[in-house]
C-alpha atoms as a PDB file:
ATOM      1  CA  UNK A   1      13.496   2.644  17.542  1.00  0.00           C
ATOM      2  CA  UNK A   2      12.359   5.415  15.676  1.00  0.00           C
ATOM      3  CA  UNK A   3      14.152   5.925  11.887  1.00  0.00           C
ATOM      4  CA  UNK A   4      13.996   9.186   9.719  1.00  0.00           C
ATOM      5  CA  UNK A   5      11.633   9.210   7.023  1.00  0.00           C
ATOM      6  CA  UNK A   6      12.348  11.666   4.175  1.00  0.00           C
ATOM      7  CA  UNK A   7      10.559  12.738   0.859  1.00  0.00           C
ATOM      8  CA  UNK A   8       7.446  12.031   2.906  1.00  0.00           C
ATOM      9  CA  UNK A   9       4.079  12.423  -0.117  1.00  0.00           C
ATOM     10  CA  UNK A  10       0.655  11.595   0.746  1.00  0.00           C
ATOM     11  CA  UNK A  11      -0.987  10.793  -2.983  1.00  0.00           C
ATOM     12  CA  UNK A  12      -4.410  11.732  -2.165  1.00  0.00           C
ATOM     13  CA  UNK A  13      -6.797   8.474  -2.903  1.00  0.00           C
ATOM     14  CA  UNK A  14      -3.985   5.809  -3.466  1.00  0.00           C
ATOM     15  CA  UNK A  15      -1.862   5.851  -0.380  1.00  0.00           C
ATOM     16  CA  UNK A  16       1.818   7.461   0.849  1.00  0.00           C
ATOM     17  CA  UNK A  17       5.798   7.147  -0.085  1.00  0.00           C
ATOM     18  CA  UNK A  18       8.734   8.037   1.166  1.00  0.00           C
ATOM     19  CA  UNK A  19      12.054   7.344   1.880  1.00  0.00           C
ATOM     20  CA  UNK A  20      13.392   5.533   5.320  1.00  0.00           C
ATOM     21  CA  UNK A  21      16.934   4.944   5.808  1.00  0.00           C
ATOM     22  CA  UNK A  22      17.003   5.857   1.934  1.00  0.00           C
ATOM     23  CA  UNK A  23      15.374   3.093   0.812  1.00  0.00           C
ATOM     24  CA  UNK A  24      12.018   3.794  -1.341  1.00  0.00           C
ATOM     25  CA  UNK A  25       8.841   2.574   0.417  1.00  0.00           C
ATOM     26  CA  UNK A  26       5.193   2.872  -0.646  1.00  0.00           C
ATOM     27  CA  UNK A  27       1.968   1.733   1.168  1.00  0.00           C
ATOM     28  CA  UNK A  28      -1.081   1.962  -0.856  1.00  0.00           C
ATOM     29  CA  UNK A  29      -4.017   0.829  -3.015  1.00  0.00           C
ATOM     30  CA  UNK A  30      -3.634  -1.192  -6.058  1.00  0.00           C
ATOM     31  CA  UNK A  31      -3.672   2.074  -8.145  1.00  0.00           C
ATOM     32  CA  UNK A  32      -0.364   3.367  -6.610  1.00  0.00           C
ATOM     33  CA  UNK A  33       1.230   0.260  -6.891  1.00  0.00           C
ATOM     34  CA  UNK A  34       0.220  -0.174 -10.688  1.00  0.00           C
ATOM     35  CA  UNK A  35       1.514   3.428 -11.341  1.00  0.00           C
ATOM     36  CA  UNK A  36       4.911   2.345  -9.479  1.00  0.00           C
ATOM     37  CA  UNK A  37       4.946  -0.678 -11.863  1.00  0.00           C
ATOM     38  CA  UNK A  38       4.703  -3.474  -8.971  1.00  0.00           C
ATOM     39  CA  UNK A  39       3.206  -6.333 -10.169  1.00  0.00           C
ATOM     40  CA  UNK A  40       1.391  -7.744  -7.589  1.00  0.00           C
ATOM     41  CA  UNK A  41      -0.081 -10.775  -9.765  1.00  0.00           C
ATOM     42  CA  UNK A  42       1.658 -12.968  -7.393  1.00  0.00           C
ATOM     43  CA  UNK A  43      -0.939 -12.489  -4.280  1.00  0.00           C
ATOM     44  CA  UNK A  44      -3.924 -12.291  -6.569  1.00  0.00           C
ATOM     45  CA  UNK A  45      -7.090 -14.437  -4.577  1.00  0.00           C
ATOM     46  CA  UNK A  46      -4.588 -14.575  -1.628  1.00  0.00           C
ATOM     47  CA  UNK A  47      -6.233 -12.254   0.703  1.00  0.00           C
ATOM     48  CA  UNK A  48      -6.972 -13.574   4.449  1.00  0.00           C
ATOM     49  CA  UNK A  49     -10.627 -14.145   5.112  1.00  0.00           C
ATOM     50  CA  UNK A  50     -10.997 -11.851   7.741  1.00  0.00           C
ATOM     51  CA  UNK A  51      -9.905  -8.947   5.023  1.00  0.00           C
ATOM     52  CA  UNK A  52     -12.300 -10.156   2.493  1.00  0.00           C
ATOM     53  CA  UNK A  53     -15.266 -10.228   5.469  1.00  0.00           C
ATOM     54  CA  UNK A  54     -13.971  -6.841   6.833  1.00  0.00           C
ATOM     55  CA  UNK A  55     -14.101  -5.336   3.310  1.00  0.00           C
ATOM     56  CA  UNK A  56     -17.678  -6.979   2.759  1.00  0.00           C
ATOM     57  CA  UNK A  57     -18.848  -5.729   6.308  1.00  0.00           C
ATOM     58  CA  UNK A  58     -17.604  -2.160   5.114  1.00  0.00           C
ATOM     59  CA  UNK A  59     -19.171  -1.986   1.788  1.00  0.00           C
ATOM     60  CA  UNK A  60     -22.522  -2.830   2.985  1.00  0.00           C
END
């Protein structure tokens, strides 16, 4: 099932928000959450190995 999305921004080098079933909902780098004010201290060195390989494999 498909819901609406509303108030739809792409923030150019930190990810998207928007609104779906008028709830606020972000996706995006640690910049946009920082400006948002989301602490994300909580999942700090919590990232699955196969990220942290992926993002080594990428950088290279």
């Amino acid at each position: 099932m498909l819901v609406a999305v509303s108030d739809f921004e792409a923030v150019n080098g930190k990810g998207v928000s928007g609104r779906v079933d008028g709830d606020r909902v972000l996706a995006g780098n640690a910049a946009m959450q920082a400006d948002a004010r989301i602490d994300t201290s909580a999942f700090a060195g919590h990232a699955p190995a196969e990220m942290i390989e992926a993002l080594r494999t990428a950088t290279r």
